[in-house]
PDB file of N, CA and C in Angstrom:
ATOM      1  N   UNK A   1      19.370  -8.385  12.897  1.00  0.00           N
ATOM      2  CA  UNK A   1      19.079  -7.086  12.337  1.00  0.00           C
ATOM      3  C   UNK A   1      19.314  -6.058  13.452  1.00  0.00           C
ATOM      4  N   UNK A   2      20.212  -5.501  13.520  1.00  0.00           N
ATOM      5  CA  UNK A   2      20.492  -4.598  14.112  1.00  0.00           C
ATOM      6  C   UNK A   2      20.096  -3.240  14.254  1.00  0.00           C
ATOM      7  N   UNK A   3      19.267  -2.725  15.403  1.00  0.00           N
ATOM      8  CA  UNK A   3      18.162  -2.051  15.853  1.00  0.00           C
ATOM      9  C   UNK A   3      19.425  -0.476  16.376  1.00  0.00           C
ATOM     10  N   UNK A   4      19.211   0.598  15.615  1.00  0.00           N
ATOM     11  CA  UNK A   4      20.106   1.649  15.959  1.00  0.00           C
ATOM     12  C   UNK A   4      18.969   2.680  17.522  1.00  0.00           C
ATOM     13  N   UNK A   5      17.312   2.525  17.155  1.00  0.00           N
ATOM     14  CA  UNK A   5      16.768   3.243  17.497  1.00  0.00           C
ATOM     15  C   UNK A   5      15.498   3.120  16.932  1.00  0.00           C
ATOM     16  N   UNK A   6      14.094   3.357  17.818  1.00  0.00           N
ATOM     17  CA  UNK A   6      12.738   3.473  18.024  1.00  0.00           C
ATOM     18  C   UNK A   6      12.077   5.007  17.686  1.00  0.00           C
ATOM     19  N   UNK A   7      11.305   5.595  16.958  1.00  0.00           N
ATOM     20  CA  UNK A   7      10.772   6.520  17.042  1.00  0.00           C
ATOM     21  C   UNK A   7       9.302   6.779  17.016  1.00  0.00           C
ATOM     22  N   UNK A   8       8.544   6.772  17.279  1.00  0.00           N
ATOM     23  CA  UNK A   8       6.564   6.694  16.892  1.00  0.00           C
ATOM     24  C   UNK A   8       6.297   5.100  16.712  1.00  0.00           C
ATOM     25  N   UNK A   9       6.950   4.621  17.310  1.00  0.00           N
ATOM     26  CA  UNK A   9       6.340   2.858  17.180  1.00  0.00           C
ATOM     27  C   UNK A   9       7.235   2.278  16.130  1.00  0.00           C
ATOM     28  N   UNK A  10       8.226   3.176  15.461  1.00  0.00           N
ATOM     29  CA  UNK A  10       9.001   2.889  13.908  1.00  0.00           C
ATOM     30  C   UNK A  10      10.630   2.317  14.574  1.00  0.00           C
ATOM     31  N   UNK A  11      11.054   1.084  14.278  1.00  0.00           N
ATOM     32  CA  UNK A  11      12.409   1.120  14.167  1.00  0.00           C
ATOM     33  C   UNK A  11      13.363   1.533  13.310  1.00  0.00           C
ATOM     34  N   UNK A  12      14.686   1.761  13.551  1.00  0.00           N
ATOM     35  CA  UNK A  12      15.477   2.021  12.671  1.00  0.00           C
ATOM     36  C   UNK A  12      16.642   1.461  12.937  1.00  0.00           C
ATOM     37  N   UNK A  13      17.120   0.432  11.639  1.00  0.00           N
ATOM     38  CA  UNK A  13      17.642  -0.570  11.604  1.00  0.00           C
ATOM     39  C   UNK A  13      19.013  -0.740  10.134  1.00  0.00           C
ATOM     40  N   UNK A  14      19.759  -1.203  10.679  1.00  0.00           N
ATOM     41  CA  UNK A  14      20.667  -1.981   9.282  1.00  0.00           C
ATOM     42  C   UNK A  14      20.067  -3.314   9.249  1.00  0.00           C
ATOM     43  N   UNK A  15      20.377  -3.904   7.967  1.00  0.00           N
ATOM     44  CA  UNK A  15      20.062  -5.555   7.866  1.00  0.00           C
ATOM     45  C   UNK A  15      21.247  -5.950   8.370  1.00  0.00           C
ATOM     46  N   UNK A  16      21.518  -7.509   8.770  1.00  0.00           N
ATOM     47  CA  UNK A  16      22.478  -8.064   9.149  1.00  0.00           C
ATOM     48  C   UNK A  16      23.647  -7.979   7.903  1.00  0.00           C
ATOM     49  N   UNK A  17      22.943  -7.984   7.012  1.00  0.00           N
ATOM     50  CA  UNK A  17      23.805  -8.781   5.844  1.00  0.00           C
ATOM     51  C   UNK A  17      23.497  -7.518   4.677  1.00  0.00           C
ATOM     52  N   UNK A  18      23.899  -6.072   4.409  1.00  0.00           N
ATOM     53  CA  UNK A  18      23.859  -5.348   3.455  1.00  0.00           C
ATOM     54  C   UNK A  18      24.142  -5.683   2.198  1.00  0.00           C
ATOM     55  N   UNK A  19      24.117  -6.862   1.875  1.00  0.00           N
ATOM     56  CA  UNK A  19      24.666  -7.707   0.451  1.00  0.00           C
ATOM     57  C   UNK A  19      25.634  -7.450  -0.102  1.00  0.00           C
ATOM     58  N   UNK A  20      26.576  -7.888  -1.132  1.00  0.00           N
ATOM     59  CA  UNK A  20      28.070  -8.219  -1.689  1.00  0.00           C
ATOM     60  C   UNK A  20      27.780  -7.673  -2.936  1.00  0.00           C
ATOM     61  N   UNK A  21      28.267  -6.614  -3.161  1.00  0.00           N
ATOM     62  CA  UNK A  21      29.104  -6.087  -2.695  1.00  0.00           C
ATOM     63  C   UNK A  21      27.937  -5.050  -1.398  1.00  0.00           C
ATOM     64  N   UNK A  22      29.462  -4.514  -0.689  1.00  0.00           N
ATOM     65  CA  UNK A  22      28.529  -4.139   0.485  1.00  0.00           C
ATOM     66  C   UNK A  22      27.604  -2.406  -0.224  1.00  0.00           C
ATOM     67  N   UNK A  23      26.068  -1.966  -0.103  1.00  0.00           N
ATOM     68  CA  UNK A  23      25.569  -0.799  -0.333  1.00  0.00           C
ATOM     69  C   UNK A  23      26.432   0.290   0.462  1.00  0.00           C
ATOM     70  N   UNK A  24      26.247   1.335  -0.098  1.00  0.00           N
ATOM     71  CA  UNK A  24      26.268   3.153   0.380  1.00  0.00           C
ATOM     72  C   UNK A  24      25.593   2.335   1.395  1.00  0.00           C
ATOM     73  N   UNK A  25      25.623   3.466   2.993  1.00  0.00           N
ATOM     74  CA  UNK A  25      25.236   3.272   3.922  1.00  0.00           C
ATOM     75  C   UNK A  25      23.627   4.090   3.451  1.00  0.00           C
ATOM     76  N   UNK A  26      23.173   2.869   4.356  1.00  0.00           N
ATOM     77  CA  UNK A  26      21.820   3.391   4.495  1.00  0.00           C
ATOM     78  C   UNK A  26      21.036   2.943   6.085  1.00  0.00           C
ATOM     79  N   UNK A  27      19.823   3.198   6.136  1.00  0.00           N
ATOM     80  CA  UNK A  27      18.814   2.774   7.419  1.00  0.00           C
ATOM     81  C   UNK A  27      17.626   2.150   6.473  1.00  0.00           C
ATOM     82  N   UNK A  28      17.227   1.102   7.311  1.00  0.00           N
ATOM     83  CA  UNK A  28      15.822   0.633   7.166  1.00  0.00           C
ATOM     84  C   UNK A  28      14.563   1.057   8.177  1.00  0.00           C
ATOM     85  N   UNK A  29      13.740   1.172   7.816  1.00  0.00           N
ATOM     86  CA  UNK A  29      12.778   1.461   8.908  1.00  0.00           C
ATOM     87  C   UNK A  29      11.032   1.106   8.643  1.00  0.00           C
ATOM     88  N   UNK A  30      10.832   0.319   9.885  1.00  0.00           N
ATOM     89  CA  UNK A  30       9.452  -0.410   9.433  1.00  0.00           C
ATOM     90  C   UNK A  30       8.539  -0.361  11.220  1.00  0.00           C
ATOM     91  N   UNK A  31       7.694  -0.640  10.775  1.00  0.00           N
ATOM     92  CA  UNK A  31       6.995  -1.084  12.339  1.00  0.00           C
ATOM     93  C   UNK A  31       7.287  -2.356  12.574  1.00  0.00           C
ATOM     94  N   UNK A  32       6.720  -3.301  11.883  1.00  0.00           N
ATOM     95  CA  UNK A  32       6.773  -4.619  12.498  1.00  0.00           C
ATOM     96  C   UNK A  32       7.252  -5.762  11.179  1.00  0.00           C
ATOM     97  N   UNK A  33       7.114  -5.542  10.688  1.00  0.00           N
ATOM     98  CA  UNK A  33       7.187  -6.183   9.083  1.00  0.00           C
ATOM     99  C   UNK A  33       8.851  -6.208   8.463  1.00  0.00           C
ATOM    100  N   UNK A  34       9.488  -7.011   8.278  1.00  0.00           N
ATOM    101  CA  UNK A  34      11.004  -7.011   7.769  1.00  0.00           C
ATOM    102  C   UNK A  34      10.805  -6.638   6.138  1.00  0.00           C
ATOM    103  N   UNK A  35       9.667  -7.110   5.710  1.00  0.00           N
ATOM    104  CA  UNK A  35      10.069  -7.291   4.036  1.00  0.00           C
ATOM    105  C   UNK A  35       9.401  -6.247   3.131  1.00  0.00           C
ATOM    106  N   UNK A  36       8.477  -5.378   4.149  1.00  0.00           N
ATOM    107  CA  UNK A  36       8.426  -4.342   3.556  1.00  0.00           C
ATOM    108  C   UNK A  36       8.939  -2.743   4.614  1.00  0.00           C
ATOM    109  N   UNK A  37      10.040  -2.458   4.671  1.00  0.00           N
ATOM    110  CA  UNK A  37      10.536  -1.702   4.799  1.00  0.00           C
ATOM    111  C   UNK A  37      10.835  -0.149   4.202  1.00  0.00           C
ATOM    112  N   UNK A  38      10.978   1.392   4.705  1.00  0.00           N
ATOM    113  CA  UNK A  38      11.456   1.870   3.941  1.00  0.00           C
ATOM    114  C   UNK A  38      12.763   2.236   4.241  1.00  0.00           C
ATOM    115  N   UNK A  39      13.488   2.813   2.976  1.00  0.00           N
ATOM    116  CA  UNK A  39      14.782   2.463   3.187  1.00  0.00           C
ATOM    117  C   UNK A  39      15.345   3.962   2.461  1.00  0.00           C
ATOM    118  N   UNK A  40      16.419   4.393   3.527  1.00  0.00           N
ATOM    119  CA  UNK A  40      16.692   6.054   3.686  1.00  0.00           C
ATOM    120  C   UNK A  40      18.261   6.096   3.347  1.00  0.00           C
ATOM    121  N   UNK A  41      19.106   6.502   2.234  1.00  0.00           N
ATOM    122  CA  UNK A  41      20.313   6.810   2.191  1.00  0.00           C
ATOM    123  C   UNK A  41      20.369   8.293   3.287  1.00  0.00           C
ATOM    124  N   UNK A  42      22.005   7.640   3.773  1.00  0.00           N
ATOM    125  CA  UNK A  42      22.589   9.045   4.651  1.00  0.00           C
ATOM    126  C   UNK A  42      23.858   9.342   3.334  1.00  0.00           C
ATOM    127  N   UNK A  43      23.713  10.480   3.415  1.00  0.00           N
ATOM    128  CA  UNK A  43      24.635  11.165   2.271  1.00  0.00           C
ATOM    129  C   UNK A  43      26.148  11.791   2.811  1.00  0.00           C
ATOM    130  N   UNK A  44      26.936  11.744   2.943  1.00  0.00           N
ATOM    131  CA  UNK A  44      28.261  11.967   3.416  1.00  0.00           C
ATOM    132  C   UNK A  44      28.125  13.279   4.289  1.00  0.00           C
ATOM    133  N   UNK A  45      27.637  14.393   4.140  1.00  0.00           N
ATOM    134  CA  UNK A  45      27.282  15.183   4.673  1.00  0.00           C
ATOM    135  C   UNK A  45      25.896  14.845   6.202  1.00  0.00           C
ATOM    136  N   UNK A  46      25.622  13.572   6.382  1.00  0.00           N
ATOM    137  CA  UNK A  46      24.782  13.356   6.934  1.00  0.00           C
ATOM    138  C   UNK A  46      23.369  13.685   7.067  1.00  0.00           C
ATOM    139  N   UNK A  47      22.858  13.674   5.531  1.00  0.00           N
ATOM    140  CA  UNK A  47      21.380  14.276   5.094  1.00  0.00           C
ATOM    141  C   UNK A  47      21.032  12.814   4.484  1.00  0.00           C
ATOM    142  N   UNK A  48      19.483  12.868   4.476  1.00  0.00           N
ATOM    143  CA  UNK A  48      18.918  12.138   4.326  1.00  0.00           C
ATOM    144  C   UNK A  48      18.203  11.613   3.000  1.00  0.00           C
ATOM    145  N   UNK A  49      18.227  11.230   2.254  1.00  0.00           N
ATOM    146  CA  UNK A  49      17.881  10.689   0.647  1.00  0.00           C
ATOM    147  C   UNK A  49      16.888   9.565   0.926  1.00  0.00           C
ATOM    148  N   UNK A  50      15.300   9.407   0.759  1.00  0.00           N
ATOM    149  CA  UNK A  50      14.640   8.538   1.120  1.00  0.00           C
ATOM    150  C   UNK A  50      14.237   8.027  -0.660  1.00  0.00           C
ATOM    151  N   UNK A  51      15.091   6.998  -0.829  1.00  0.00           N
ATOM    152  CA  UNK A  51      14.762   5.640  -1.924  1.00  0.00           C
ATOM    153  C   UNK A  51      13.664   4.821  -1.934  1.00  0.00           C
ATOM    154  N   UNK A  52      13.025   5.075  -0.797  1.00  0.00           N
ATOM    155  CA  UNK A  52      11.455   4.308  -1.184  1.00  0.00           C
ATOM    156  C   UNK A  52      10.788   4.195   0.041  1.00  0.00           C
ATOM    157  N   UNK A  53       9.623   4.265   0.017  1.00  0.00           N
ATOM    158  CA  UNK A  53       8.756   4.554   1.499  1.00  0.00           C
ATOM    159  C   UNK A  53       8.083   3.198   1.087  1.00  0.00           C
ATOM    160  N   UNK A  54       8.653   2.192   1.308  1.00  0.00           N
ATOM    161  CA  UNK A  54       7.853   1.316   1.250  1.00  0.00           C
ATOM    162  C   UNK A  54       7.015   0.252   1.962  1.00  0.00           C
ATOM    163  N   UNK A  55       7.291   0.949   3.488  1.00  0.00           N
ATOM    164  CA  UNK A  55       6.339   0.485   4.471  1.00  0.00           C
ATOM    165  C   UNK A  55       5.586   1.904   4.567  1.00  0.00           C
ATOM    166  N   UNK A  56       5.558   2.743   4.029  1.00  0.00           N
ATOM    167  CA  UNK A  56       3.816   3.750   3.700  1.00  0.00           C
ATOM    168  C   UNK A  56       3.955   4.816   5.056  1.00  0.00           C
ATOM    169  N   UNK A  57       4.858   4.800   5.386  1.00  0.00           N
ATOM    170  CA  UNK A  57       4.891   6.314   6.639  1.00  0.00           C
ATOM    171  C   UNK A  57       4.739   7.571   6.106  1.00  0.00           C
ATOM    172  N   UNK A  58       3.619   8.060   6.786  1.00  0.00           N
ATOM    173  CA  UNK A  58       2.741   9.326   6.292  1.00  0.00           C
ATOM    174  C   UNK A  58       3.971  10.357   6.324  1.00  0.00           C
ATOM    175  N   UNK A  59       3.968  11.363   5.674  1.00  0.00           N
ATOM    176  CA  UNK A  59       4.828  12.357   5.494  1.00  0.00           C
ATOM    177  C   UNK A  59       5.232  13.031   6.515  1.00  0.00           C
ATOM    178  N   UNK A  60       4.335  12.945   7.629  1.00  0.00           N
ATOM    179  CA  UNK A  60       4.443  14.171   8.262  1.00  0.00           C
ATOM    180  C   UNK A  60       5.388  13.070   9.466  1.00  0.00           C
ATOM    181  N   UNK A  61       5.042  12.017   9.645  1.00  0.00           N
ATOM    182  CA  UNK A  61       5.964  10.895  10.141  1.00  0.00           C
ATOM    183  C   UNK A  61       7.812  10.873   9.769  1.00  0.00           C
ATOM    184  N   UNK A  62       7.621  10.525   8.283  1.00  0.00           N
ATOM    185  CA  UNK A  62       8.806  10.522   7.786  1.00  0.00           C
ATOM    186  C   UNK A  62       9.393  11.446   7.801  1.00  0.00           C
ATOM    187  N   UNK A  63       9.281  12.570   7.756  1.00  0.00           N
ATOM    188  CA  UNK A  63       9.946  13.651   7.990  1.00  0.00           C
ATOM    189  C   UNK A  63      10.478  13.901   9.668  1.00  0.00           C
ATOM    190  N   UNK A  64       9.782  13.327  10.503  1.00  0.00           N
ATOM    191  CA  UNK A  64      10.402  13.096  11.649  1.00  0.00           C
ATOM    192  C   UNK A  64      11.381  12.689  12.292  1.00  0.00           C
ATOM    193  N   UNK A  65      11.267  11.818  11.120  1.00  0.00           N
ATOM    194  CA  UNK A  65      11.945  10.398  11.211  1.00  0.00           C
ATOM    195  C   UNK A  65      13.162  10.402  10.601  1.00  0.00           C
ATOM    196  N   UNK A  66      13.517  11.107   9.216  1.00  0.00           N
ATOM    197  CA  UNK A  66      14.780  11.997   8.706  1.00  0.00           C
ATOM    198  C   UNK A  66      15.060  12.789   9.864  1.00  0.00           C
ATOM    199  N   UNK A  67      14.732  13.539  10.104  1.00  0.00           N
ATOM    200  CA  UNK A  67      15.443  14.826  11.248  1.00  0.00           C
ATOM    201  C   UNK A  67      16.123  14.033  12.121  1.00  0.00           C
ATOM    202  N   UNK A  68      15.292  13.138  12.771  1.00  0.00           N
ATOM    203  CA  UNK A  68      16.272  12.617  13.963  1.00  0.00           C
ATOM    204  C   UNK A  68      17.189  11.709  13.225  1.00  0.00           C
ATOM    205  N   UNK A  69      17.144  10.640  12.300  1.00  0.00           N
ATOM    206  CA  UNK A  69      18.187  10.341  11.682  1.00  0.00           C
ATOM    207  C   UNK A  69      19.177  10.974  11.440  1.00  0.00           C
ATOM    208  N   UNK A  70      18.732  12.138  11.133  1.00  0.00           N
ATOM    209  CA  UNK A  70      20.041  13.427  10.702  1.00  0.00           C
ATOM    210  C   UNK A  70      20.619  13.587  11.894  1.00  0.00           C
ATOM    211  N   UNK A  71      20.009  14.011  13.143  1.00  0.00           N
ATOM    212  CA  UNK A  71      20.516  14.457  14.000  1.00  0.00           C
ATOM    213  C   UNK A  71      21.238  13.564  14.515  1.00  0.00           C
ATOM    214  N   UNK A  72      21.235  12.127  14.184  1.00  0.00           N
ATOM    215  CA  UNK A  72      22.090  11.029  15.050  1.00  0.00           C
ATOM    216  C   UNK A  72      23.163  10.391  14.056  1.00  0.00           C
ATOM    217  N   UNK A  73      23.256  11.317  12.513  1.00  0.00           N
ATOM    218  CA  UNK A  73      24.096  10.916  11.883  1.00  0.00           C
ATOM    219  C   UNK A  73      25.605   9.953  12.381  1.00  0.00           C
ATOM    220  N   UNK A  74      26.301  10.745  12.720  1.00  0.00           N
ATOM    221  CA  UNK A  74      27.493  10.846  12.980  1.00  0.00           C
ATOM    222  C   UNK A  74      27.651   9.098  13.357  1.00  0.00           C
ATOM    223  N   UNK A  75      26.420   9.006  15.175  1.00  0.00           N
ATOM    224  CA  UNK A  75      26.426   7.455  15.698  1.00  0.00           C
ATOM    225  C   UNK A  75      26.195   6.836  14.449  1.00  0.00           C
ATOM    226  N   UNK A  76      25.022   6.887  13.589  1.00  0.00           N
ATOM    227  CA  UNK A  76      24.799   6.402  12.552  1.00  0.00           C
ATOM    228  C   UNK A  76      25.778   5.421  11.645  1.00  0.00           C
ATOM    229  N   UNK A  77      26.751   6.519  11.086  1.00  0.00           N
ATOM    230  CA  UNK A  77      27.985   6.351  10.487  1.00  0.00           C
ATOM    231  C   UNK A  77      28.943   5.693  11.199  1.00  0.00           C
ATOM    232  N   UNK A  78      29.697   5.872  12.467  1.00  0.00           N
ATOM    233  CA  UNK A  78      30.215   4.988  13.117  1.00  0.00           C
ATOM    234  C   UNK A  78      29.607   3.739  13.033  1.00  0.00           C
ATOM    235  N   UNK A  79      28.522   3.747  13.401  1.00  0.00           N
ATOM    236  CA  UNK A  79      27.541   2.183  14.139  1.00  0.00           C
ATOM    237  C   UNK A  79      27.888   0.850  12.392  1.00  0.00           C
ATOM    238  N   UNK A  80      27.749   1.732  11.491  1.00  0.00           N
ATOM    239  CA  UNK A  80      28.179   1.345   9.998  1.00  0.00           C
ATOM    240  C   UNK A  80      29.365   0.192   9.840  1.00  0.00           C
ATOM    241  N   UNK A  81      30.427   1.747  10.270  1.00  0.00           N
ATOM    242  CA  UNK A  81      32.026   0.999  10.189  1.00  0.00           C
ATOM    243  C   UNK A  81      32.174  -0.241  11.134  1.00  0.00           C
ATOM    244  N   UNK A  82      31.523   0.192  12.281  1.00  0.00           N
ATOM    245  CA  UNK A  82      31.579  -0.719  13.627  1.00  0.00           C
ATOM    246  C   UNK A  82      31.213  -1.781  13.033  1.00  0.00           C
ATOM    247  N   UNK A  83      30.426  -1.825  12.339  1.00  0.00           N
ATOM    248  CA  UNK A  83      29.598  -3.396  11.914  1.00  0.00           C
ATOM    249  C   UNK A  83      30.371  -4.170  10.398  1.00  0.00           C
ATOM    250  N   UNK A  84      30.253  -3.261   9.353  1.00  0.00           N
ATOM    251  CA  UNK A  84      30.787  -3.676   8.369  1.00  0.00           C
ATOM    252  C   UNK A  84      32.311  -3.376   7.959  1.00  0.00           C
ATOM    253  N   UNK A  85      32.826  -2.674   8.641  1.00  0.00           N
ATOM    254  CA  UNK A  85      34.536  -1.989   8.811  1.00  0.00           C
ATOM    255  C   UNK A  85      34.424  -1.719   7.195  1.00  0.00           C
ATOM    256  N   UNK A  86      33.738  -1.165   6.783  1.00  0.00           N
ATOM    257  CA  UNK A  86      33.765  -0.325   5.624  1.00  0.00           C
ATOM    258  C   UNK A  86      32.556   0.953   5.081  1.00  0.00           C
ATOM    259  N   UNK A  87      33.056   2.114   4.613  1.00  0.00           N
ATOM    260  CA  UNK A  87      31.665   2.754   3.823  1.00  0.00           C
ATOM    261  C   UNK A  87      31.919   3.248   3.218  1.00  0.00           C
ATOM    262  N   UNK A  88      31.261   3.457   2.285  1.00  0.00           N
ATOM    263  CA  UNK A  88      30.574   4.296   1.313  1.00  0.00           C
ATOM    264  C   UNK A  88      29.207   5.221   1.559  1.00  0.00           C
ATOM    265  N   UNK A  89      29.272   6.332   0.645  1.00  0.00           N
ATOM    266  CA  UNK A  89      28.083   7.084   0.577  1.00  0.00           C
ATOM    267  C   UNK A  89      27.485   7.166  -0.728  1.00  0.00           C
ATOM    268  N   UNK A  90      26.001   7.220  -0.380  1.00  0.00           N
ATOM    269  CA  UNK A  90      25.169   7.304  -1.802  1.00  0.00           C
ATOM    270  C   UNK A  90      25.652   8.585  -2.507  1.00  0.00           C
ATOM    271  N   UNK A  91      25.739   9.872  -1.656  1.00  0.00           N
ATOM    272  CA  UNK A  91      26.355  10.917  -2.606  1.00  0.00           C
ATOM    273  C   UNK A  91      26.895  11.766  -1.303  1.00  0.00           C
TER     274      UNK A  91
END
């Protein structure tokens, strides 16, 4: 599982294996826990679409946690192709 970056104790991560067919690029992000994760579309424009908070990061967290995602889009998106030599965007 490939670790892009750390923020407030939170990683932010791709899975090894984005499943077949491959998803829109996205990030996972959890403290310590793999299986409950939440999980953030980057949108072609490099904004952030959060699909489910499902490791429970308080708002004022997650919103942190988008910004700098945003702000590291771009590596983001590369780090993507680099890994899966393909993308898509959720929108």
């Amino acid at each position: 599982m490939p670790q892009l970056f750390k923020m407030d104790g939170y990683r932010i991560y791709f899975w090894s294996n984005e499943g077949q067919p491959l998803e829109p690029i996205h990030v996972h992000v959890s403290k310590n826990q793999r299986k409950n994760s939440t999980k953030i579309w980057i949108t072609e424009n490099g904004k952030c679409v959060v699909e489910n908070n499902n490791s429970k990061i308080s708002d004022t967290t997650l919103k942190n946690i988008t910004e700098m995602i945003e702000l590291h889009a771009d590596e983001i998106i590369e780090e993507w192709k680099n890994r899966f030599k393909t993308i898509s965007f959720y929108c």
